[in-house]
Protein backbone atom coordinates (compact mmCIF):
# COMPACT_ATOMS: atom_id res chain seq x y z
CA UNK A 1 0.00 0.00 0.00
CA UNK A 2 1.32 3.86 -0.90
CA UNK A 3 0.88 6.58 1.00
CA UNK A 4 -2.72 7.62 -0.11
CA UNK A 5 -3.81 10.40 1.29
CA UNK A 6 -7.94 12.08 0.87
CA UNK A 7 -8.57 14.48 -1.16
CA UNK A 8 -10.21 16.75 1.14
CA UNK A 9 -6.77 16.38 3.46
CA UNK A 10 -4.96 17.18 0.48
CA UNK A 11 -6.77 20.04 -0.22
CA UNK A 12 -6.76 21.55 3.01
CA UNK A 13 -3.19 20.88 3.67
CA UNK A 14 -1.87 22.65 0.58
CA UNK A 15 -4.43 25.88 1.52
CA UNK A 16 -2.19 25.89 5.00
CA UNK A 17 1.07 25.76 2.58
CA UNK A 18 -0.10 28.72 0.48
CA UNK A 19 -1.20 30.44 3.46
CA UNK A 20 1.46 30.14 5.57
CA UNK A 21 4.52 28.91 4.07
CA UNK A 22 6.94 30.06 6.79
CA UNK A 23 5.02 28.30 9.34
CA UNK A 24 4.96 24.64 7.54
CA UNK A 25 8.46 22.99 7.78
CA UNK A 26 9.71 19.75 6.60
CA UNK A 27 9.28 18.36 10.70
CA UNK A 28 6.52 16.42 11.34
CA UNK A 29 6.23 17.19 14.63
CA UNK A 30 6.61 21.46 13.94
CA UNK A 31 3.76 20.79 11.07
CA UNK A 32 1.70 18.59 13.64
CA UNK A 33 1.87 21.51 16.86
CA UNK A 34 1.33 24.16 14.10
CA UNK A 35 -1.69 22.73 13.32
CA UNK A 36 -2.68 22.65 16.72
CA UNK A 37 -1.71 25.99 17.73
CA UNK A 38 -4.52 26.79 15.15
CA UNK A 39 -7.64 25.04 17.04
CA UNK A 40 -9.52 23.87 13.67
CA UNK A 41 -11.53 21.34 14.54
CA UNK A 42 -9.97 18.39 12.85
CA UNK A 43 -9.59 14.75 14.63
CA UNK A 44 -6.17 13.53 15.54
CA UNK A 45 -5.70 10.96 12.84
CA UNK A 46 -6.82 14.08 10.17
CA UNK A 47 -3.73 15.94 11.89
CA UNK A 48 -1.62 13.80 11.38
CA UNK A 49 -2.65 12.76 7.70
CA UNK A 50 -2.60 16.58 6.83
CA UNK A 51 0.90 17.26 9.43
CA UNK A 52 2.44 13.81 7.48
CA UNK A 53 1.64 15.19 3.79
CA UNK A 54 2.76 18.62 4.45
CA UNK A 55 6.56 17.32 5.61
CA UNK A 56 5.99 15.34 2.48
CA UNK A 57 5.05 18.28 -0.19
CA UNK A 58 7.94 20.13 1.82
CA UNK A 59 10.66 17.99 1.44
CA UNK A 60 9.72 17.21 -2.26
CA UNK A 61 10.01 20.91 -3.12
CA UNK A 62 13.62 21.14 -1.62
């Protein structure tokens, strides 16, 4: 199995990337308290799917 990720997590995680690209890192645990500090109302697995493909699209683009 690959790493397959929703689209609505996909979506939502590349809005926080264009929003606030200094914030977003290529740590999973910075992404992961970042999107904590922000109170959405997301589950924890949904964090971590959206923290997890953030470090991803970061580290690609380096």
């Amino acid at each position: 199995m690959g790493k397959a990720v929703p689209r609505n997590i996909k979506q939502r995680a590349n809005l926080l990337i264009e929003k606030f690209p200094d914030e977003t890192s290529d740590d999973f645990e910075k992404n992961k308290e970042f999107i904590n500090s922000m109170e959405l109302p997301f589950s924890k697995k949904t964090r971590n799917l959206m923290a997890g493909f953030i470090t991803r699209q970061k580290k690609s683009k380096e």
